[in-house]
Each structure stands twice: as C-alpha cells, then as structure tokens.
PDB file of N, CA and C in Angstrom:
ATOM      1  N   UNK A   1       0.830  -1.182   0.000  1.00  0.00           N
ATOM      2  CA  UNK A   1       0.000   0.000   0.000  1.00  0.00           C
ATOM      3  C   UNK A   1       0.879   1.252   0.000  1.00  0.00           C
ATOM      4  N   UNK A   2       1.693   1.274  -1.058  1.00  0.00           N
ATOM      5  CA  UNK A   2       2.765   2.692  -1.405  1.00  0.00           C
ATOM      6  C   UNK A   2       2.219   3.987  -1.402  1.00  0.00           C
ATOM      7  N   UNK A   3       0.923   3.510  -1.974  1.00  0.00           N
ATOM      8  CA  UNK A   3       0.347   4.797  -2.514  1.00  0.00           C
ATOM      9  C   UNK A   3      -0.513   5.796  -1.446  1.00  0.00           C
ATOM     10  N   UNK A   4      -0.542   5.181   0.000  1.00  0.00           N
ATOM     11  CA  UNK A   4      -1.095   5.709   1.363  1.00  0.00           C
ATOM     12  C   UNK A   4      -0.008   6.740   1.730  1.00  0.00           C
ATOM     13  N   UNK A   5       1.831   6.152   1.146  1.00  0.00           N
ATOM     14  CA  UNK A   5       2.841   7.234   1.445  1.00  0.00           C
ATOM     15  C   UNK A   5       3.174   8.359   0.602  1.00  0.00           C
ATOM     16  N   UNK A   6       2.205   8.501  -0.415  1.00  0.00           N
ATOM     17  CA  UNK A   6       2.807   9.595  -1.675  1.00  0.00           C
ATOM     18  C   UNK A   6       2.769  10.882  -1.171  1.00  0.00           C
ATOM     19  N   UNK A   7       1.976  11.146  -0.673  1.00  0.00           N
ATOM     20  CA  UNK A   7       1.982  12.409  -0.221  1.00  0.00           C
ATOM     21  C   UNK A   7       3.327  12.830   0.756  1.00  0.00           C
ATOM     22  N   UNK A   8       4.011  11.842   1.395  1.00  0.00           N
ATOM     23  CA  UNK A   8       5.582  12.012   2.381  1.00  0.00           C
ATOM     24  C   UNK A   8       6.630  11.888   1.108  1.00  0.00           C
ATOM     25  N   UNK A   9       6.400  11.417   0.466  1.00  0.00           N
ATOM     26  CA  UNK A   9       7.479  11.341  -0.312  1.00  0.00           C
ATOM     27  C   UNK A   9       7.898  12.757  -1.132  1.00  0.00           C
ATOM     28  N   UNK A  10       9.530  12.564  -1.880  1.00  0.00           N
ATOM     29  CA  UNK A  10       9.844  13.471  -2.749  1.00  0.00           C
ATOM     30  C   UNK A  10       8.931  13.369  -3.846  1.00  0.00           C
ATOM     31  N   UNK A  11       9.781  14.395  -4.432  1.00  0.00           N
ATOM     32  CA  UNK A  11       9.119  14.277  -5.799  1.00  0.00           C
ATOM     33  C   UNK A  11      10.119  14.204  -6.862  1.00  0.00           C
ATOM     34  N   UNK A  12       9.399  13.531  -7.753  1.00  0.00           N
ATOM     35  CA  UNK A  12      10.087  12.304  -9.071  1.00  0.00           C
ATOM     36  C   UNK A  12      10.372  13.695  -9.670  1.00  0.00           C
ATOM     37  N   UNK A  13       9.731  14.555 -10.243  1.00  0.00           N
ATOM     38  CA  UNK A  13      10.066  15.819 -11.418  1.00  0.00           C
ATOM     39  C   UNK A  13       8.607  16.953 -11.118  1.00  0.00           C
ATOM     40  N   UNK A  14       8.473  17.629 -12.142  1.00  0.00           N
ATOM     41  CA  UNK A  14       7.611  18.378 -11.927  1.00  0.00           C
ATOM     42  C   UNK A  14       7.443  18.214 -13.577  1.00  0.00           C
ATOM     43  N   UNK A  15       5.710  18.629 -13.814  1.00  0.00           N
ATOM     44  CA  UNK A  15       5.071  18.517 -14.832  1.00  0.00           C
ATOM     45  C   UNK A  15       3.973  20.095 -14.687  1.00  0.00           C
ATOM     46  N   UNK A  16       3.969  20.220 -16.062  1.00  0.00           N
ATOM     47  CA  UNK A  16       3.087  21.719 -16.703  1.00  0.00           C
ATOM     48  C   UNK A  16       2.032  21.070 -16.896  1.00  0.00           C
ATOM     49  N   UNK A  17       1.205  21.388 -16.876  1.00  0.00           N
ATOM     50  CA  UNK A  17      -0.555  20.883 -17.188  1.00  0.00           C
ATOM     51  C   UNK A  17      -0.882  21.816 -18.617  1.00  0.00           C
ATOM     52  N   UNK A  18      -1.206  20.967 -19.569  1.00  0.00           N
ATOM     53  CA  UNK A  18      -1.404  21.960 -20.903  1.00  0.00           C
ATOM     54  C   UNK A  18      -2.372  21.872 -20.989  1.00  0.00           C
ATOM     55  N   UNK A  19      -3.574  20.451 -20.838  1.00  0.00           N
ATOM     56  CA  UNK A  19      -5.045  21.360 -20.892  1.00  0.00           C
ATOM     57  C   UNK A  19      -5.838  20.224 -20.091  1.00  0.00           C
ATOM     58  N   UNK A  20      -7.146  20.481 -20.174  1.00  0.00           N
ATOM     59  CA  UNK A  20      -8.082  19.705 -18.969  1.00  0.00           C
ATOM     60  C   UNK A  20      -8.985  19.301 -20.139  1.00  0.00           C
ATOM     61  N   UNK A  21      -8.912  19.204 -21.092  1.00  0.00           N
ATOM     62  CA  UNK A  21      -9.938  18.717 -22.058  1.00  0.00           C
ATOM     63  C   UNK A  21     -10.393  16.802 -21.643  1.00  0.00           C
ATOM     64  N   UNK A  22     -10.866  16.908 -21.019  1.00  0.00           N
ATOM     65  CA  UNK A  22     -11.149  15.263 -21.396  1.00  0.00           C
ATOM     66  C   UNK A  22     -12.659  15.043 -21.315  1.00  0.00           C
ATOM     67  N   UNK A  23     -12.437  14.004 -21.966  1.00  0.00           N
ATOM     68  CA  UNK A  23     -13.753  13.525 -22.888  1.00  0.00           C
ATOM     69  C   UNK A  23     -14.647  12.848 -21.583  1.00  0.00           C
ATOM     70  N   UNK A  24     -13.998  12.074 -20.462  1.00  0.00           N
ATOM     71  CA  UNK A  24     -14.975  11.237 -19.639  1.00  0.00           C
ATOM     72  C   UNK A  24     -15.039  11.788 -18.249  1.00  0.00           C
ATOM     73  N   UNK A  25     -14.047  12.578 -17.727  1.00  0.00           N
ATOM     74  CA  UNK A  25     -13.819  12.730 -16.612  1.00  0.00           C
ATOM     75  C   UNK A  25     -13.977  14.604 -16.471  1.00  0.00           C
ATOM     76  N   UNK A  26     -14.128  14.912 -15.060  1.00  0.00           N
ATOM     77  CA  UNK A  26     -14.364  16.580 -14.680  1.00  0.00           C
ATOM     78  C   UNK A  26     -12.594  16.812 -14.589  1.00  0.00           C
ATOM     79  N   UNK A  27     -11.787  17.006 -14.855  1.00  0.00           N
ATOM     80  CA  UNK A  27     -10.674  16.779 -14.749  1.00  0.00           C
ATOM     81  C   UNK A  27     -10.778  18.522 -14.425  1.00  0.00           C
ATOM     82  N   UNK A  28     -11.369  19.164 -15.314  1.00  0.00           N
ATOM     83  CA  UNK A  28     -10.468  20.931 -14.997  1.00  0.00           C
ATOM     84  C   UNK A  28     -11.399  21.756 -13.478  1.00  0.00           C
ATOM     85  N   UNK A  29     -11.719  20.267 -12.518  1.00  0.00           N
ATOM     86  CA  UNK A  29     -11.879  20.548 -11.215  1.00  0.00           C
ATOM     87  C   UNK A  29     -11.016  20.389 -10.110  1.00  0.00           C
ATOM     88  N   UNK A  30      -9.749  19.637 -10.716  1.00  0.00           N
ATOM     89  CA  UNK A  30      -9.033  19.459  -9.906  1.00  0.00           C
ATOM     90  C   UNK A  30      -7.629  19.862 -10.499  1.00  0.00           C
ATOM     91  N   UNK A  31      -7.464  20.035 -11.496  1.00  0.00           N
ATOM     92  CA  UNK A  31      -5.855  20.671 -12.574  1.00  0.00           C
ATOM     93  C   UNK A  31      -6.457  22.223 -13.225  1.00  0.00           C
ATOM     94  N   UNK A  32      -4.897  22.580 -13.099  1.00  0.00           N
ATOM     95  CA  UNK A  32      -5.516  24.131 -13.986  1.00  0.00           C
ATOM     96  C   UNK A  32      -4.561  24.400 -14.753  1.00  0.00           C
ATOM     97  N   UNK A  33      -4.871  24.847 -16.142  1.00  0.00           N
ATOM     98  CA  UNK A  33      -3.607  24.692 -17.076  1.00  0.00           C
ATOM     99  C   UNK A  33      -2.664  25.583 -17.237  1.00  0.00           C
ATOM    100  N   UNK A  34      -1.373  25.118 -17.239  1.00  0.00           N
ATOM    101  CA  UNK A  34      -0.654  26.475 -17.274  1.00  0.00           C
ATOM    102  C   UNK A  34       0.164  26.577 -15.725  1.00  0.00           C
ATOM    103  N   UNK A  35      -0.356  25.393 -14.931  1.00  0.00           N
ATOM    104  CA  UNK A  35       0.071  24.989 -13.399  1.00  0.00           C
ATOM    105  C   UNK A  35       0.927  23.687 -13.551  1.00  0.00           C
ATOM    106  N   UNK A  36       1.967  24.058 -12.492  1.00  0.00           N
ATOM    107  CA  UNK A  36       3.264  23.379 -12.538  1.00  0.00           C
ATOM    108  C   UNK A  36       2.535  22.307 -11.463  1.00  0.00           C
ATOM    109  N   UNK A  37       2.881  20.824 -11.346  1.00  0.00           N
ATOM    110  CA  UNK A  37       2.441  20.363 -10.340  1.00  0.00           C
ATOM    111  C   UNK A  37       3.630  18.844 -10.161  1.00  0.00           C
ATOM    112  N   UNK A  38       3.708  19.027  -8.965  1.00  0.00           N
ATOM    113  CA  UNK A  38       4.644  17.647  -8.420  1.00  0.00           C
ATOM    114  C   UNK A  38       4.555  16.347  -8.707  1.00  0.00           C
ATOM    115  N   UNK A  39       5.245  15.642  -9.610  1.00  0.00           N
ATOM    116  CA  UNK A  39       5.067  14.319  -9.784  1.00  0.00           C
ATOM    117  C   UNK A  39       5.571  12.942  -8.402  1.00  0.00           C
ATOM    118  N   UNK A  40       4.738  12.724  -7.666  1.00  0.00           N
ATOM    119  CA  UNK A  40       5.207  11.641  -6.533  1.00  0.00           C
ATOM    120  C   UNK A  40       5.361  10.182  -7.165  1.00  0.00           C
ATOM    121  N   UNK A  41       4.805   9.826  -8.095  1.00  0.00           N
ATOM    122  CA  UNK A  41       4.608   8.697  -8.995  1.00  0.00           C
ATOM    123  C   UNK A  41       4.344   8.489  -9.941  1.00  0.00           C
ATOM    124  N   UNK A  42       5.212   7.697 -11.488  1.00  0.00           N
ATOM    125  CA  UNK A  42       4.475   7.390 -12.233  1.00  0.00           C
ATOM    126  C   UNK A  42       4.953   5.849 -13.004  1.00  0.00           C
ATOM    127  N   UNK A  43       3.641   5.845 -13.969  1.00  0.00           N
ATOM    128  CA  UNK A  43       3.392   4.501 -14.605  1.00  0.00           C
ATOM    129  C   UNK A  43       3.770   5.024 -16.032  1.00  0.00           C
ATOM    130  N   UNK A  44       3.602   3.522 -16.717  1.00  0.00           N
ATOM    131  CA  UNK A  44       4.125   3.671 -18.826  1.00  0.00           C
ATOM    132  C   UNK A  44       2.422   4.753 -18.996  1.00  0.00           C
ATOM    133  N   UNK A  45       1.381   4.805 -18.546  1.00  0.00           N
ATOM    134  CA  UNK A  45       0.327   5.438 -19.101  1.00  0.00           C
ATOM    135  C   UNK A  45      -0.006   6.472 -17.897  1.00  0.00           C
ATOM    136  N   UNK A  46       0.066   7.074 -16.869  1.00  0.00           N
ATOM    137  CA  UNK A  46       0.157   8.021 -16.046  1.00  0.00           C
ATOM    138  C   UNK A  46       0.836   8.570 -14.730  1.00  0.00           C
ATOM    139  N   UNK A  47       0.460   9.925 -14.449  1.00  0.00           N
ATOM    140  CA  UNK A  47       1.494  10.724 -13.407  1.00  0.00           C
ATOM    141  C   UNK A  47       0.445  10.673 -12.021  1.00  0.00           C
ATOM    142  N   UNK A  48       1.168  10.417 -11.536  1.00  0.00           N
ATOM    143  CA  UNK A  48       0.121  10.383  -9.602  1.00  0.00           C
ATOM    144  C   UNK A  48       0.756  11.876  -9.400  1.00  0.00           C
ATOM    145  N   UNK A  49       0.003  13.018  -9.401  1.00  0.00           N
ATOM    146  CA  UNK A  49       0.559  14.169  -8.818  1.00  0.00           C
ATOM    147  C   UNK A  49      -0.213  14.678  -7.473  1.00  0.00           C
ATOM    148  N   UNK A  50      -0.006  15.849  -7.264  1.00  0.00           N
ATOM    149  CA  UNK A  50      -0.231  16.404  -6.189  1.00  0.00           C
ATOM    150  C   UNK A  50      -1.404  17.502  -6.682  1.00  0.00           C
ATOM    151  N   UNK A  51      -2.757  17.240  -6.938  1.00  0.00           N
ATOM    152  CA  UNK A  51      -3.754  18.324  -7.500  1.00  0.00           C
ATOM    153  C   UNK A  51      -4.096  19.441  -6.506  1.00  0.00           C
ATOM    154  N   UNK A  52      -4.678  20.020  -7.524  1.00  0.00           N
ATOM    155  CA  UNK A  52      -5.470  21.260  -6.650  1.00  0.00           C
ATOM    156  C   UNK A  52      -6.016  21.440  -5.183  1.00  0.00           C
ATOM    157  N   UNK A  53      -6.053  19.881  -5.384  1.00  0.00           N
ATOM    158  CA  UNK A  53      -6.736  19.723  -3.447  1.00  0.00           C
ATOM    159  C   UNK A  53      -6.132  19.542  -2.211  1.00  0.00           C
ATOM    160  N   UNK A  54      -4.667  19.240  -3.148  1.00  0.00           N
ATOM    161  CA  UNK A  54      -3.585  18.508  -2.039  1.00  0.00           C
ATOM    162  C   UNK A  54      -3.595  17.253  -2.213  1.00  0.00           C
ATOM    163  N   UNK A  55      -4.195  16.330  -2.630  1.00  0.00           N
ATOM    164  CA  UNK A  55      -4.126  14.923  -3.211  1.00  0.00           C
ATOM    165  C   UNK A  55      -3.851  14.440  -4.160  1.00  0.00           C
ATOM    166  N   UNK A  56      -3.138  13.495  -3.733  1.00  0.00           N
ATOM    167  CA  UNK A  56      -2.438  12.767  -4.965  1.00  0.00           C
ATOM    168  C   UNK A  56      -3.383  11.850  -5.690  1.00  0.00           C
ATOM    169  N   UNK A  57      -3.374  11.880  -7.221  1.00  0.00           N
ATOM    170  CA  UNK A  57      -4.612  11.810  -8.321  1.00  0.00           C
ATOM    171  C   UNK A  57      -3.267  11.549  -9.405  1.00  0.00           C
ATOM    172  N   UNK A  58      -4.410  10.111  -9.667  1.00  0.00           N
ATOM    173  CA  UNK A  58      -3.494   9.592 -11.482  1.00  0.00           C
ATOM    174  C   UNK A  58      -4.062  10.047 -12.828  1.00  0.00           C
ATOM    175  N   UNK A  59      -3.324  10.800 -13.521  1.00  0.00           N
ATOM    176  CA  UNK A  59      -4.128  11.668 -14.693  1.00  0.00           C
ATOM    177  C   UNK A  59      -3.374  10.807 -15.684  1.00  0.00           C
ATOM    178  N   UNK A  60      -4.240  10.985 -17.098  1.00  0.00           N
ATOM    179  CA  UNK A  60      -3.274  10.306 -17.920  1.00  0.00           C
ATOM    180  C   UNK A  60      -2.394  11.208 -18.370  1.00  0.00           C
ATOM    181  N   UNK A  61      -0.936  11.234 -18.664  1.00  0.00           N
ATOM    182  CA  UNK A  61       0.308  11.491 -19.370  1.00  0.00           C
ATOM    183  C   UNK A  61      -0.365  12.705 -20.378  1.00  0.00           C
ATOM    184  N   UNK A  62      -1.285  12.366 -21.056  1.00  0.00           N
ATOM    185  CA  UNK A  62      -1.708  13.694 -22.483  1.00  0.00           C
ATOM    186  C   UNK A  62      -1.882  14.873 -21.496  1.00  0.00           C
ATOM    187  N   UNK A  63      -2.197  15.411 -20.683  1.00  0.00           N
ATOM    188  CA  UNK A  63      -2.556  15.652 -20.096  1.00  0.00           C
ATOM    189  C   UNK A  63      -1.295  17.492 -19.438  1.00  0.00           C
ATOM    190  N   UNK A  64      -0.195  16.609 -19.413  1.00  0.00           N
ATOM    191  CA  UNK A  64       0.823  17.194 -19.019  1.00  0.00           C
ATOM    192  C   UNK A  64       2.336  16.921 -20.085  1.00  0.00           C
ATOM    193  N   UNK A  65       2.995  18.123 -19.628  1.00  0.00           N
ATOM    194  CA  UNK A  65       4.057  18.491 -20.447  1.00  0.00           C
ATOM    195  C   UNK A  65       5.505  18.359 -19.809  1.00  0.00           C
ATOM    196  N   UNK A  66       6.437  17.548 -19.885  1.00  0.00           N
ATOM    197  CA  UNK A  66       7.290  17.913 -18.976  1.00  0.00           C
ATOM    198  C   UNK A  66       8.413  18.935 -18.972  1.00  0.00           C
ATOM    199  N   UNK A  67       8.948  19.293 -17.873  1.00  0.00           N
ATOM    200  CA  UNK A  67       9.639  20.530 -17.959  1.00  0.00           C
ATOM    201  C   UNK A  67      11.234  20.403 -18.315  1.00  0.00           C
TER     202      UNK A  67
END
C-alpha cells in the first residue's frame, strides 16, 4: 500500500498541465492549465501528482508536459 505514502514522499520531477480537455472525466476541477504540479509517482500510461486539493490523483500522461 505505497500509494497511502505519496503524499511524504519526494518528488520524481515536476510537470506543466497543458489542458483539462477530457472527454470522460471533470478533470479541470481538480488541474488548472498552465500549473506546474509535483510528480510523486508514475506509470508507462500516467502521473500520480499532487492536485489542486492537495491529493495525490493519477491523470493520464496527455494531459501534461514535462519541464
């Protein structure tokens, strides 16, 4: 259960958010584009960052730009 510690952990890099467009999900309620945000984890298809709320949330990769 790693993912109970993401929030203590460093961070892997930092990622730009380029847009909130998605087709299934409210996504531009919790990312805002044009916002730098902490990567604590990621997979071959997404970034576990640190959102708008303070919680760590897996977005997919299109999503963000890296710096």
């Amino acid at each position: 259960m790693i993912h109970l510690k993401w929030n203590e952990t460093d961070t892997v890099k930092q990622v730009t958010c380029v847009h909130t467009n998605a087709e299934k999900y409210m996504v531009e309620n919790v990312l805002t584009k044009g916002q730098t945000y902490d990567v604590k984890n990621e997979t071959e298809e997404f970034y576990f960052v640190v959102d708008n709320k303070g919680r760590v949330s897996g977005f997919y990769k299109d999503y963000f730009q890296e710096q």
